[in-house]
C-alpha atoms as a PDB file:
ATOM      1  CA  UNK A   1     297.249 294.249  89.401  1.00  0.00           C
ATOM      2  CA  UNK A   2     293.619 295.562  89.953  1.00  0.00           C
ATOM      3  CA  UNK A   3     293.302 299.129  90.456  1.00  0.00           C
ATOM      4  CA  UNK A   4     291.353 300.787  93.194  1.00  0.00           C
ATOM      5  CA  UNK A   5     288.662 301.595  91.306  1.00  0.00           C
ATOM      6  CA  UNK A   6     288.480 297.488  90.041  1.00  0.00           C
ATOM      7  CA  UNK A   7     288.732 296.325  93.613  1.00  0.00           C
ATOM      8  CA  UNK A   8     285.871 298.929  94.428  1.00  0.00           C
ATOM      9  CA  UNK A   9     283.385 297.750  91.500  1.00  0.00           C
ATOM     10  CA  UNK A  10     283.979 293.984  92.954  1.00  0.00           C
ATOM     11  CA  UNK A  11     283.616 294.467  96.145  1.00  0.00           C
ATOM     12  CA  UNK A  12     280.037 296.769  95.480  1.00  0.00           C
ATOM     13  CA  UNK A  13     278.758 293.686  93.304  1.00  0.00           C
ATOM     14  CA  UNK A  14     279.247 291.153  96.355  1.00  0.00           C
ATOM     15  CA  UNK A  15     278.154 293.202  98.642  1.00  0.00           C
ATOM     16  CA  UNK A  16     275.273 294.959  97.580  1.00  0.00           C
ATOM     17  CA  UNK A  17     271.640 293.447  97.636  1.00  0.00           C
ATOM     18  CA  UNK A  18     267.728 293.976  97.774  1.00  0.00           C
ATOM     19  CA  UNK A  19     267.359 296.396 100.679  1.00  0.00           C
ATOM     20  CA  UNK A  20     263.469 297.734 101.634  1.00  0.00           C
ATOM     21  CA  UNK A  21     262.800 300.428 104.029  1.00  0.00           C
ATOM     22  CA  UNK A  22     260.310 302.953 104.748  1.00  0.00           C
ATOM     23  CA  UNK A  23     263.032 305.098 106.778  1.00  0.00           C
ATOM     24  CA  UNK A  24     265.603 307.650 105.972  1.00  0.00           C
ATOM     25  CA  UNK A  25     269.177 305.391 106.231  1.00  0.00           C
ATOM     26  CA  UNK A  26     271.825 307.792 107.448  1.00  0.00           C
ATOM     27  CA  UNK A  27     275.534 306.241 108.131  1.00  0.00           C
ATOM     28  CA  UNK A  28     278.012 308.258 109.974  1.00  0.00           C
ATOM     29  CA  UNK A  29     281.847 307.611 109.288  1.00  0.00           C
ATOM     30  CA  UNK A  30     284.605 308.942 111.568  1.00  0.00           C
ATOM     31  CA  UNK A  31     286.535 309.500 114.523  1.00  0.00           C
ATOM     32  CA  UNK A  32     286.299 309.895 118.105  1.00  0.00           C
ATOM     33  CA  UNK A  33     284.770 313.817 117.167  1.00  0.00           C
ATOM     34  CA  UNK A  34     282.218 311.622 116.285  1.00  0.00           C
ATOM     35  CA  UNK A  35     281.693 308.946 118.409  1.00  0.00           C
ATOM     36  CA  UNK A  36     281.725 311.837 121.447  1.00  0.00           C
ATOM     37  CA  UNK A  37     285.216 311.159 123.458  1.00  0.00           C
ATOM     38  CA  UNK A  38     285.509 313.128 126.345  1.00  0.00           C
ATOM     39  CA  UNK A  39     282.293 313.868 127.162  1.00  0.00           C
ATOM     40  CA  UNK A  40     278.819 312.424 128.236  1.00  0.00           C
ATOM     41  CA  UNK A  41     277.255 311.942 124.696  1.00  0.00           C
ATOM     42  CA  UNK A  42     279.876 308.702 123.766  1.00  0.00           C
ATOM     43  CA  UNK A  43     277.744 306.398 125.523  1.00  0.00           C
ATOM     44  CA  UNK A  44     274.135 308.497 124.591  1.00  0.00           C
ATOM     45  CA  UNK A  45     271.395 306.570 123.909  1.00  0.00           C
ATOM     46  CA  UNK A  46     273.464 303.808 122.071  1.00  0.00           C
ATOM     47  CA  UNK A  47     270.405 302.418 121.902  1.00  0.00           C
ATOM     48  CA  UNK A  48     268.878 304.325 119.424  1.00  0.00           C
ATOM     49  CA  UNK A  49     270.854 303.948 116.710  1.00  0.00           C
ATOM     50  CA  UNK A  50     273.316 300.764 115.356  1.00  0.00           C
ATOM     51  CA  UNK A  51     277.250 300.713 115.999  1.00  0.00           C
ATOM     52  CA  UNK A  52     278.618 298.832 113.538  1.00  0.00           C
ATOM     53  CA  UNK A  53     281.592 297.938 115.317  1.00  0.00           C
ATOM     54  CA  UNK A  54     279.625 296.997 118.226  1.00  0.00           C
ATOM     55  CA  UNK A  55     281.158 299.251 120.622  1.00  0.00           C
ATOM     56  CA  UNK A  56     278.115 300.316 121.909  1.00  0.00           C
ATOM     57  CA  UNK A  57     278.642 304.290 120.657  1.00  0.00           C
ATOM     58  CA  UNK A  58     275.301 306.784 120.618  1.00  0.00           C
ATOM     59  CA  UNK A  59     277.678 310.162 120.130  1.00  0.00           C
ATOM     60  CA  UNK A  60     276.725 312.946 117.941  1.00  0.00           C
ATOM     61  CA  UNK A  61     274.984 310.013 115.671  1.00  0.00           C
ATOM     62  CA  UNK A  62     272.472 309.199 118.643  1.00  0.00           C
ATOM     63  CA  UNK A  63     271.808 313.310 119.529  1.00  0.00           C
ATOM     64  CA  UNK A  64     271.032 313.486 115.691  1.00  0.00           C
ATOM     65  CA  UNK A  65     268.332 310.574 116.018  1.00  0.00           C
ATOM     66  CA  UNK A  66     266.750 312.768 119.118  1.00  0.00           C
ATOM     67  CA  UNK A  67     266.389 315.562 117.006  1.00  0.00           C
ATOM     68  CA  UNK A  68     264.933 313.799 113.969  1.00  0.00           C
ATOM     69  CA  UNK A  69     262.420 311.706 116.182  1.00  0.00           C
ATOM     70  CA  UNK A  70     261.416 315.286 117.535  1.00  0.00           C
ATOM     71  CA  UNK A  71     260.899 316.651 114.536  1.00  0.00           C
ATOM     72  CA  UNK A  72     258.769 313.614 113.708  1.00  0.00           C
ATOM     73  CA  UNK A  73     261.021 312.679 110.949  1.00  0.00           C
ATOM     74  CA  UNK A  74     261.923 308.804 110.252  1.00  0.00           C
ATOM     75  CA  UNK A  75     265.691 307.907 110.377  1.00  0.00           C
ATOM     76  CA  UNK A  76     267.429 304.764 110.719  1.00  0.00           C
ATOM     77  CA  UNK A  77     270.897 305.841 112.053  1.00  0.00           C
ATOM     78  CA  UNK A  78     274.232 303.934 111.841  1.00  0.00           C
ATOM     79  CA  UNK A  79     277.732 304.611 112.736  1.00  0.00           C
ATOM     80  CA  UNK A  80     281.003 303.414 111.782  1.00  0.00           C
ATOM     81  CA  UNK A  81     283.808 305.207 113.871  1.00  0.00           C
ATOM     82  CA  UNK A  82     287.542 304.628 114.663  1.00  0.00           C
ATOM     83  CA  UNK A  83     289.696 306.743 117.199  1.00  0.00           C
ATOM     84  CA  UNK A  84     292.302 308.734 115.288  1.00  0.00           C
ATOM     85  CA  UNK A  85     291.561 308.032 111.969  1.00  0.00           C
ATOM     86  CA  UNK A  86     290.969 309.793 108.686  1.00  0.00           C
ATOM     87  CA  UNK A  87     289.199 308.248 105.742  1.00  0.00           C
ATOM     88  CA  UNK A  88     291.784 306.555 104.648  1.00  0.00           C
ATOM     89  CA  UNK A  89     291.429 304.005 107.645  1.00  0.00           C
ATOM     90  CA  UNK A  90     287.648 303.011 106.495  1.00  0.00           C
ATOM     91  CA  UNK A  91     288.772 302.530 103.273  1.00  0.00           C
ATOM     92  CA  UNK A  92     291.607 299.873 104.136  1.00  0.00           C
ATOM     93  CA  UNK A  93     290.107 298.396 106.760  1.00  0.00           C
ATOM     94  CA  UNK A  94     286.151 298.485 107.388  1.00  0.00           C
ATOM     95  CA  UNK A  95     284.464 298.606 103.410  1.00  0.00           C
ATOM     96  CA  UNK A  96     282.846 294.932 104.279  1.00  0.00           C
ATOM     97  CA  UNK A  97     281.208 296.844 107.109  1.00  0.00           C
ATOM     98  CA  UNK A  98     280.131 299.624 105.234  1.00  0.00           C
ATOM     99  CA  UNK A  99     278.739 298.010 102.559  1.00  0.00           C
ATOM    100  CA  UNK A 100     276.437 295.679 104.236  1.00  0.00           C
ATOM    101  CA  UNK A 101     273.737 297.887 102.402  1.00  0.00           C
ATOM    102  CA  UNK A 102     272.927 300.842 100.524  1.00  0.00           C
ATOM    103  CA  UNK A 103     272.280 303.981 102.517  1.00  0.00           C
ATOM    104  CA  UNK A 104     270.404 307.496 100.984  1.00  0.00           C
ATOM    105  CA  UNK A 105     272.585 309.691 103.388  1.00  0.00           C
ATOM    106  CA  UNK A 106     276.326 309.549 104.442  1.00  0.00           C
ATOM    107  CA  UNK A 107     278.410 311.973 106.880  1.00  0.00           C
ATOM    108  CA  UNK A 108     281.711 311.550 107.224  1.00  0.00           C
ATOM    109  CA  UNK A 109     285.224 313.436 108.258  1.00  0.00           C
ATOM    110  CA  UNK A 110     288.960 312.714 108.013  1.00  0.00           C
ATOM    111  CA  UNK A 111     291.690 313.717 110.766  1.00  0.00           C
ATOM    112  CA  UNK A 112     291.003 317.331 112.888  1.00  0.00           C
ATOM    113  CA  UNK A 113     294.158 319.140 110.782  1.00  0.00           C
ATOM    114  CA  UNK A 114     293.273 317.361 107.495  1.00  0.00           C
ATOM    115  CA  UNK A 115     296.166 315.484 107.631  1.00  0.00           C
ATOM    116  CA  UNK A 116     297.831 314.257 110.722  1.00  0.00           C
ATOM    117  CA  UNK A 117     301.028 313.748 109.456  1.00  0.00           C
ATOM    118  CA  UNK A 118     300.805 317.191 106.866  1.00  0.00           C
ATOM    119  CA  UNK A 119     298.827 319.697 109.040  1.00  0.00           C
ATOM    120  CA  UNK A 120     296.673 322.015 106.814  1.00  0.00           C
ATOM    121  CA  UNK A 121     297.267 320.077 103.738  1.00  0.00           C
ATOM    122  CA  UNK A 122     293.745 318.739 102.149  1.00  0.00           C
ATOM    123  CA  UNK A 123     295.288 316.634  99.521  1.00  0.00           C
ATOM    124  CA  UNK A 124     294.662 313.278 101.212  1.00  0.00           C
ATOM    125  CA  UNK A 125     291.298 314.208 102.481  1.00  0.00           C
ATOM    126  CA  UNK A 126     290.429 314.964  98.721  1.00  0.00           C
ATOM    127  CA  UNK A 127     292.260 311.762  97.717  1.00  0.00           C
ATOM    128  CA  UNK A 128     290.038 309.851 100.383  1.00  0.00           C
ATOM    129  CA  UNK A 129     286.678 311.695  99.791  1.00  0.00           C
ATOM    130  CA  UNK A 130     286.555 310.726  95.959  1.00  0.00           C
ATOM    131  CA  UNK A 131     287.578 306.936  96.904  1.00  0.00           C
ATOM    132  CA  UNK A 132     284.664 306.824  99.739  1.00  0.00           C
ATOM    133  CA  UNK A 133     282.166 308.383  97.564  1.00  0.00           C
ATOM    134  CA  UNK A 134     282.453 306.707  94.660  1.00  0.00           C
ATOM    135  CA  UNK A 135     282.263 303.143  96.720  1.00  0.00           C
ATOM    136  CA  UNK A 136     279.064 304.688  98.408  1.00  0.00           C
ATOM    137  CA  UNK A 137     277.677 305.760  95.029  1.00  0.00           C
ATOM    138  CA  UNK A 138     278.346 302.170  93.981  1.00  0.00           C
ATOM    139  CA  UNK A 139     275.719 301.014  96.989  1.00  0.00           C
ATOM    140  CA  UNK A 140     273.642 303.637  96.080  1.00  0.00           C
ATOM    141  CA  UNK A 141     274.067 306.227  92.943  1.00  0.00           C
ATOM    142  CA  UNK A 142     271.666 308.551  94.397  1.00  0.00           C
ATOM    143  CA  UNK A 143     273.606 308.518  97.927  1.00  0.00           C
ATOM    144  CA  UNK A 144     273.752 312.284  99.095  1.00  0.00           C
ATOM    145  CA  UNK A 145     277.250 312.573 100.986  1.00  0.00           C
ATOM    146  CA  UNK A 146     278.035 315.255 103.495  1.00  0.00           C
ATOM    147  CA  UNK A 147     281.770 316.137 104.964  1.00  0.00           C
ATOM    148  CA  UNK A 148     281.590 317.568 108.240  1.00  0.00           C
ATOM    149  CA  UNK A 149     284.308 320.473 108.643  1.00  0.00           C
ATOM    150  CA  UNK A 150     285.247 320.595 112.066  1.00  0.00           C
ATOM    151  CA  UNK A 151     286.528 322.865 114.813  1.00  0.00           C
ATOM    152  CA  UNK A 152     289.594 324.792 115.659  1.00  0.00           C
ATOM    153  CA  UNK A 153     291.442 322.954 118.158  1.00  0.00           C
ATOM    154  CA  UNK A 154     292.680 325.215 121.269  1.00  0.00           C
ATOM    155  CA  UNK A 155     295.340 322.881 121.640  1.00  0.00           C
ATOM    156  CA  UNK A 156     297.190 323.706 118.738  1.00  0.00           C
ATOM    157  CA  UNK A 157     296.239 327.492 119.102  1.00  0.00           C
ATOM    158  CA  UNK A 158     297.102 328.513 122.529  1.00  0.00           C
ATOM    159  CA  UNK A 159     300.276 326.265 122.715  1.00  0.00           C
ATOM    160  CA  UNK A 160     303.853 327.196 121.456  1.00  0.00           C
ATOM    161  CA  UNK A 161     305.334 325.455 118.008  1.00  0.00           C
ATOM    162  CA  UNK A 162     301.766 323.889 116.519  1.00  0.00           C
ATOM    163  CA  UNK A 163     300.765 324.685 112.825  1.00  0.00           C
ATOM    164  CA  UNK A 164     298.213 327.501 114.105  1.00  0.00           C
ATOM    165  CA  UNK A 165     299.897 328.466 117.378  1.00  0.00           C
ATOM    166  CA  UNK A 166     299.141 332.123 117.919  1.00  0.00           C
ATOM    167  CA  UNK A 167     296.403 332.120 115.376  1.00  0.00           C
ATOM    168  CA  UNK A 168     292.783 333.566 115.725  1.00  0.00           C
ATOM    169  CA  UNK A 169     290.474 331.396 117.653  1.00  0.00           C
ATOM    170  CA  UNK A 170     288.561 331.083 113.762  1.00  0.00           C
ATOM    171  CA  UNK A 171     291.521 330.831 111.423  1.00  0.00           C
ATOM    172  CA  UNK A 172     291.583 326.755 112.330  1.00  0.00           C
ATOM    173  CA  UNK A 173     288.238 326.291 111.492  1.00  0.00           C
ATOM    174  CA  UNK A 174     288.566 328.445 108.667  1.00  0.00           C
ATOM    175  CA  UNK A 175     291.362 326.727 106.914  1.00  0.00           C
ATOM    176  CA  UNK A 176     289.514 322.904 107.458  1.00  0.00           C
ATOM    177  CA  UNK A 177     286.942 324.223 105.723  1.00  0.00           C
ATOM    178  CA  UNK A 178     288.856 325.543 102.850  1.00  0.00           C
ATOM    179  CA  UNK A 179     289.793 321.682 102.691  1.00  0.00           C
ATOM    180  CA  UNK A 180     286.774 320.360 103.094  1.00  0.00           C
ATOM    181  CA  UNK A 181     285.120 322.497 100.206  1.00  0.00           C
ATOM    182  CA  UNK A 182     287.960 321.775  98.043  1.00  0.00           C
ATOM    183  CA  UNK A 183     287.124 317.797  98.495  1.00  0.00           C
ATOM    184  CA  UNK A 184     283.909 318.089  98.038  1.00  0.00           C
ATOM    185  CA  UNK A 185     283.953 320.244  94.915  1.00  0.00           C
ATOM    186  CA  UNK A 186     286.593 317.455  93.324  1.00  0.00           C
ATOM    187  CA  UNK A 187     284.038 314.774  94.411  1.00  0.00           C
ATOM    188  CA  UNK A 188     280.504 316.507  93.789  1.00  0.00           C
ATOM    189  CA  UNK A 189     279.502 315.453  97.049  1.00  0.00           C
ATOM    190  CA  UNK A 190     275.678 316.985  98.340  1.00  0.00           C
ATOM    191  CA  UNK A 191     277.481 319.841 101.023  1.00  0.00           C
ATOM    192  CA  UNK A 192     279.512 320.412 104.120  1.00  0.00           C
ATOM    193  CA  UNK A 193     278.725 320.926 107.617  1.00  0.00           C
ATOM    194  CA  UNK A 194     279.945 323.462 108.698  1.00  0.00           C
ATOM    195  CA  UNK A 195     280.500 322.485 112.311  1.00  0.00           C
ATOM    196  CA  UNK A 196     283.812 324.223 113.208  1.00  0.00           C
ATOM    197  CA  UNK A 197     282.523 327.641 111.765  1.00  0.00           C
ATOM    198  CA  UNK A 198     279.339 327.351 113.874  1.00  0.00           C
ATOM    199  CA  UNK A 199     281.537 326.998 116.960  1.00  0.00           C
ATOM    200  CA  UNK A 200     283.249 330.313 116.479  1.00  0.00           C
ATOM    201  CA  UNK A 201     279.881 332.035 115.884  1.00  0.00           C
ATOM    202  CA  UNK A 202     278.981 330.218 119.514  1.00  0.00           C
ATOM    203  CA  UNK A 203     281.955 332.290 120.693  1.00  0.00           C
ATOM    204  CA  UNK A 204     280.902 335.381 118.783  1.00  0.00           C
ATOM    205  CA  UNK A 205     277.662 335.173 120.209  1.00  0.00           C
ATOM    206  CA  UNK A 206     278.457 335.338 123.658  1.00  0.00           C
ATOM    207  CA  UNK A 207     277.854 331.547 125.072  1.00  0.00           C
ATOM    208  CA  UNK A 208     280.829 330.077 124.377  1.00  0.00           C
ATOM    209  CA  UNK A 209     284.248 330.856 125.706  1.00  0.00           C
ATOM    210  CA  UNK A 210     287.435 331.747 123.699  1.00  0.00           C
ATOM    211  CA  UNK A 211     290.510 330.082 125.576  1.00  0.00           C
ATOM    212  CA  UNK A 212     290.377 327.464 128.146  1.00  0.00           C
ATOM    213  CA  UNK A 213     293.529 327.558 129.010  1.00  0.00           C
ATOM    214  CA  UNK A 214     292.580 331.350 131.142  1.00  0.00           C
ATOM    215  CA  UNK A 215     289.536 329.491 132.903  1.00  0.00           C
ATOM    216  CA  UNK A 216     285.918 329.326 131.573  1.00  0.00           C
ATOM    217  CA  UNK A 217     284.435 332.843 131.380  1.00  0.00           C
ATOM    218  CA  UNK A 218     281.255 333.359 134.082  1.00  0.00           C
ATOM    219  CA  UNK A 219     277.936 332.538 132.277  1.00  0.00           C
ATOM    220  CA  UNK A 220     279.883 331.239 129.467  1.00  0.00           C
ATOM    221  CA  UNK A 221     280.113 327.469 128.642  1.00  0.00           C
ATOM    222  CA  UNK A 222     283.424 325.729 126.939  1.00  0.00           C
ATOM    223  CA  UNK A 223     282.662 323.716 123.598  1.00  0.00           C
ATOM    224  CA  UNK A 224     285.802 322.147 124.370  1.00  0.00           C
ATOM    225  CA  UNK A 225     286.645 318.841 126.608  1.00  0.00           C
ATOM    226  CA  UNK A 226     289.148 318.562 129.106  1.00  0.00           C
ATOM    227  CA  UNK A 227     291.930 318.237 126.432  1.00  0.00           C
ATOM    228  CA  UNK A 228     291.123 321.283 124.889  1.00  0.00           C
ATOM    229  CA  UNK A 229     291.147 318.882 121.505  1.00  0.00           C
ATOM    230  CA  UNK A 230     288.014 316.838 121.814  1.00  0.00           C
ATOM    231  CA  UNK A 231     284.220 318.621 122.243  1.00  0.00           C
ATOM    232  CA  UNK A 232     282.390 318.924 125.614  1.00  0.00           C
ATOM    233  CA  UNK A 233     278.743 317.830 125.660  1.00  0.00           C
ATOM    234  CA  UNK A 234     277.886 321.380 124.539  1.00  0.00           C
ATOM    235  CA  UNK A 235     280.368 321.138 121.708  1.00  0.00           C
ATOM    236  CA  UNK A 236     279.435 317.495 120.549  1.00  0.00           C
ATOM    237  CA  UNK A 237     275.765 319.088 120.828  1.00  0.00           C
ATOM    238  CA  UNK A 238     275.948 322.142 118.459  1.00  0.00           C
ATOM    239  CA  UNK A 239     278.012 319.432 116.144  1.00  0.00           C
ATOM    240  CA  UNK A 240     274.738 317.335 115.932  1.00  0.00           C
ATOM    241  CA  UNK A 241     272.712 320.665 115.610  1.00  0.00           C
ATOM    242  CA  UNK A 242     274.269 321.669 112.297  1.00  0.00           C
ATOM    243  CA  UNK A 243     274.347 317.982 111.266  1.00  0.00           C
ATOM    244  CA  UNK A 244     270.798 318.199 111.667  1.00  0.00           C
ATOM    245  CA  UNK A 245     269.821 321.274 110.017  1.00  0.00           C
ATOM    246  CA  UNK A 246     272.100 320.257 106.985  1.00  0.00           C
ATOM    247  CA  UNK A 247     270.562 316.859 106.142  1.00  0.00           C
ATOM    248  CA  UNK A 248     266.871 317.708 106.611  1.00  0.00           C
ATOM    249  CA  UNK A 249     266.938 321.467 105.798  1.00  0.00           C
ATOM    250  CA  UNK A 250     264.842 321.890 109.193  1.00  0.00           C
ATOM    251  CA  UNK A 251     266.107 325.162 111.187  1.00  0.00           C
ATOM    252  CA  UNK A 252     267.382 323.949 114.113  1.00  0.00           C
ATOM    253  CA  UNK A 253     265.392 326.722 116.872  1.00  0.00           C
ATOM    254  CA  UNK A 254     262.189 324.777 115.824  1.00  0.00           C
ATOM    255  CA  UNK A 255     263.868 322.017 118.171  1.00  0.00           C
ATOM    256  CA  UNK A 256     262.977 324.738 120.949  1.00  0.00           C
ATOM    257  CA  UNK A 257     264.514 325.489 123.643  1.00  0.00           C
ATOM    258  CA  UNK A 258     263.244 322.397 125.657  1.00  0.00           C
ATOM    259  CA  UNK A 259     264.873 320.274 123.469  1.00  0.00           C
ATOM    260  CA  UNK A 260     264.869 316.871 125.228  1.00  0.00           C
ATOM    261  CA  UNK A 261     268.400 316.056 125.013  1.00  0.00           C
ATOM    262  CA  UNK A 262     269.983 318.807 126.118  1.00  0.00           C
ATOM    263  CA  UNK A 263     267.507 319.001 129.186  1.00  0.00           C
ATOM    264  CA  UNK A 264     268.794 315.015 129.996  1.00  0.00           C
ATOM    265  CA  UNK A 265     272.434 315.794 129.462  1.00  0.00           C
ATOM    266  CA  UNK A 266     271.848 319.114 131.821  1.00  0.00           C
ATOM    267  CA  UNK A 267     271.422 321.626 130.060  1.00  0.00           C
ATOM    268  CA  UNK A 268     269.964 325.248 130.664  1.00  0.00           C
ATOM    269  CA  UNK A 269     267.367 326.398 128.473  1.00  0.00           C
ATOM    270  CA  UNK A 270     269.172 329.235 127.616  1.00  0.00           C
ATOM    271  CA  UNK A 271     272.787 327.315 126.341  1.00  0.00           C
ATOM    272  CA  UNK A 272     270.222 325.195 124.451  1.00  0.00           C
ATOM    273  CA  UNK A 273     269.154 327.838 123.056  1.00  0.00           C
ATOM    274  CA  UNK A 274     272.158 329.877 122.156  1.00  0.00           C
ATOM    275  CA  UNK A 275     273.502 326.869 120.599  1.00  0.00           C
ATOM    276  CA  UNK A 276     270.371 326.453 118.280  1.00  0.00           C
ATOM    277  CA  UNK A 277     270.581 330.002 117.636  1.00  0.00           C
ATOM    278  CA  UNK A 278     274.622 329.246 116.426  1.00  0.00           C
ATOM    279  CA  UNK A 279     273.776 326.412 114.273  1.00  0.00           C
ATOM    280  CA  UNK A 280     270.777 328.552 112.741  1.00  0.00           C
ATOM    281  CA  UNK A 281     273.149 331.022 111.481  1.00  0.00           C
ATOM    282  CA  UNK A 282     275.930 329.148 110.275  1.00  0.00           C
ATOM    283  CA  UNK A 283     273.496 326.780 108.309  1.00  0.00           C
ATOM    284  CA  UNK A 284     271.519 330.310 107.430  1.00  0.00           C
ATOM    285  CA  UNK A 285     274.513 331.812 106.283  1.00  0.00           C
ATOM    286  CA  UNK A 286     274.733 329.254 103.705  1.00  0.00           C
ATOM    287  CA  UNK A 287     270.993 329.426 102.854  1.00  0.00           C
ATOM    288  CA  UNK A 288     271.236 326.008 103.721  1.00  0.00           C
ATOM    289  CA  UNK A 289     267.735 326.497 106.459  1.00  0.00           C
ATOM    290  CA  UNK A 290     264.942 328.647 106.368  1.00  0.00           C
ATOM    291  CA  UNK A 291     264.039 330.474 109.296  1.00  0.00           C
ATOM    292  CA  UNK A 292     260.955 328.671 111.258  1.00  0.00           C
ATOM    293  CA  UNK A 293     262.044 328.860 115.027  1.00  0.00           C
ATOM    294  CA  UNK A 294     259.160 327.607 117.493  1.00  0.00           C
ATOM    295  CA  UNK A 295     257.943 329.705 120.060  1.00  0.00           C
ATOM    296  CA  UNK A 296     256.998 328.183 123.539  1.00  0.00           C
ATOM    297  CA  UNK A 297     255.168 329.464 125.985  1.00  0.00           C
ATOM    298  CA  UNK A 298     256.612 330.377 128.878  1.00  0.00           C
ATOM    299  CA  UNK A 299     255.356 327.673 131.359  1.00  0.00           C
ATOM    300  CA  UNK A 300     256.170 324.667 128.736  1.00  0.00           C
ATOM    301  CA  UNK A 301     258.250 322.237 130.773  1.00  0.00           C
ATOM    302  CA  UNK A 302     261.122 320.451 129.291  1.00  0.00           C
ATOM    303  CA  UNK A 303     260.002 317.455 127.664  1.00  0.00           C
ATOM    304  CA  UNK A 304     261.528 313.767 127.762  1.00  0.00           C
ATOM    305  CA  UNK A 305     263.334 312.116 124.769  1.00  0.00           C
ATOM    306  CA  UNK A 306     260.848 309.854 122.762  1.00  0.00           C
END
C-alpha cells in the first residue's frame, strides 16, 4: 500500500506544470474564519481575487488584495475554504484543487481550538501542517508557508463547562499559538500570524471590547460576530491587517487611516486606525515590520478601493 508521502510525490508529478507570472501568487486555505462568516467581508469584492470552489468568497483573502493593490504591490490571490474544517479536510478532499499550480505564498489554519474533537491539543494540526507543506513544497520548493494563529473565542470563555471557560480573555489565543509555533517549528514553515494575539492587544488598547455577552462598551467596537465565535467586519479586518504586514513585511499604519476598505465597509477613521495601530504591534513585537506609518493631512478624504 502506498504511503502518504508516495501518494503525495504522484499526485505533485501529474499535477504540476509550466506556470509564468509576473505577480506574487498567494493561496489561502481554511475555514469560514477565513472566508468571513458572519459578517459583511464573506461576499467582499469576490471579484478581486479567485474562489476555487466557486462559491463566490472575497473574505479576509479579498481585504488582503485591497491592501496590497494600495500599497502598489502585485498579487494574484486565491482561496480554497471549507466551513468547519481543519487541514486535514484539504488534504482528503480538495489536493486536485490545490495543485492546479505552483504558488510562492501559502496561508493556511486548522480548526479554532486546534482540534475540534481534542480542544487545546496541537498534535493533529502538526500532523496536518507537515503533510500540507510538504505537498506545497512539491508544487513549489521555494513556497513560503504561513499558519495563521487565531483568536480566543468568547464563546468558550464566558460560558460554563468549555475547555477555557473562566479563562483570561488572552489565555485562548495564547495557547493556539503555542500550537501553531509548535507546527511550524516541526515543519520549518516561513512564520505565523499572529492574528488572535493582535486581537487582545485591540482590547488592550482601548478599541475593542472584552465580553459581549455584558453589551458592547460605548466608543468601543466588538471583533466578534453575533455568535461570539466567528469575527465581525472589524475582527475579519485586523485578521487581514496582520496577514498583510506578515507576508510583505510592510507596516500596516502606512495603509493610513483612509484606508479604502474600511471606509466602504463603514468604518471610522479612528477604528481604522486603532486596528492598524494593533496589527503594527503584534507584527512589531515580533520584529516581523518596521515602523513606516504614513501621515495624512488632515483634510485628505477617504479614498475609493482601486
Amino acid at each position: 500500500m502506498k504511503t502518504f508521502t508516495t501518494k503525495i510525490a504522484a499526485l505533485v508529478l501529474m499535477l504540476n506544470h509550466a506556470f509564468v507570472s509576473g505577480e506574487t501568487s498567494v493561496l489561502f486555505i481554511g475555514n469560514s474564519f477565513t472566508y468571513g462568516y458572519g459578517s459583511a467581508t464573506k461576499y467582499y469584492r469576490a471579484d478581486s481575487v479567485t474562489d476555487l470552489n466557486n462559491q463566490g468568497i472575497g473574505g479576509v483573502p479579498a481585504l488582503f488584495k485591497s491592501f496590497t493593490q494600495q500599497a502598489s504591490l502585485d498579487y494574484d490571490v486565491y482561496l480554497e475554504t471549507r466551513s468547519g474544517s481543519a487541514l486535514d479536510f484539504h488534504l482528503e478532499n480538495k489536493l486536485v484543487v490545490i495543485g492546479k499550480q505552483p504558488w510562492d505564498q501559502v496561508v493556511m489554519h486548522g480548526f479554532s481550538t486546534l482540534d475540534s474533537k481534542k480542544p487545546g491539543n496541537p498534535a493533529l494540526l502538526i500532523e496536518t501542517t507537515e503533510k500540507m507543506s510538504t505537498f506545497l513544497r512539491g508544487l513549489n520548493p521555494k513556497v513560503e508557508v504561513f499558519l495563521t494563529a487565531t483568536w480566543s473565542r468568547a464563546d468558550l470563555i464566558y460560558q460554563t463547562d468549555r475547555h477555557w471557560s473562566g479563562t483570561a480573555i488572552g489565555k485562548m489565543a495564547l495557547d493556539v499559538r503555542a500550537g501553531y509555533d509548535k507546527a511550524a517549528l516541526a515543519s520549518q514553515v516561513k512564520g505565523v500570524n499572529g492574528v488572535g494575539e493582535a486581537w487582545t492587544r485591540a482590547m488592550k488598547l482601548g478599541i475593542a471590547d472584552t465580553n459581549p455577552y455584558d453589551g458592547i462598551e460605548f466608543g468601543k467596537i466588538s471583533l466578534w460576530s453575533w455568535d461570539h465565535y466567528h469575527a465581525s467586519t472589524y475582527g475579519y479586518y485586523l485578521h487581514a491587517l496582520v496577514v498583510f504586514g506578515n507576508l510583505t513585511g510592510f507596516d500596516p499604519r502606512s495603509l493610513g487611516e483612509n484606508e479604502c476598505s474600511g471606509y466602504e465597509l463603514g468604518m471610522s477613521r479612528h477604528q481604522v486606525k486603532m486596528l492598524q495601530q494593533a496589527a503594527y504591534v503584534q507584527l512589531e513585537s515580533e520584529k516581523k515590520v518596521k515602523a513606516a506609518p504614513l501621515i495624512l493631512a488632515e483634510s485628505a478624504y477617504p479614498k475609493h478601493c482601486i
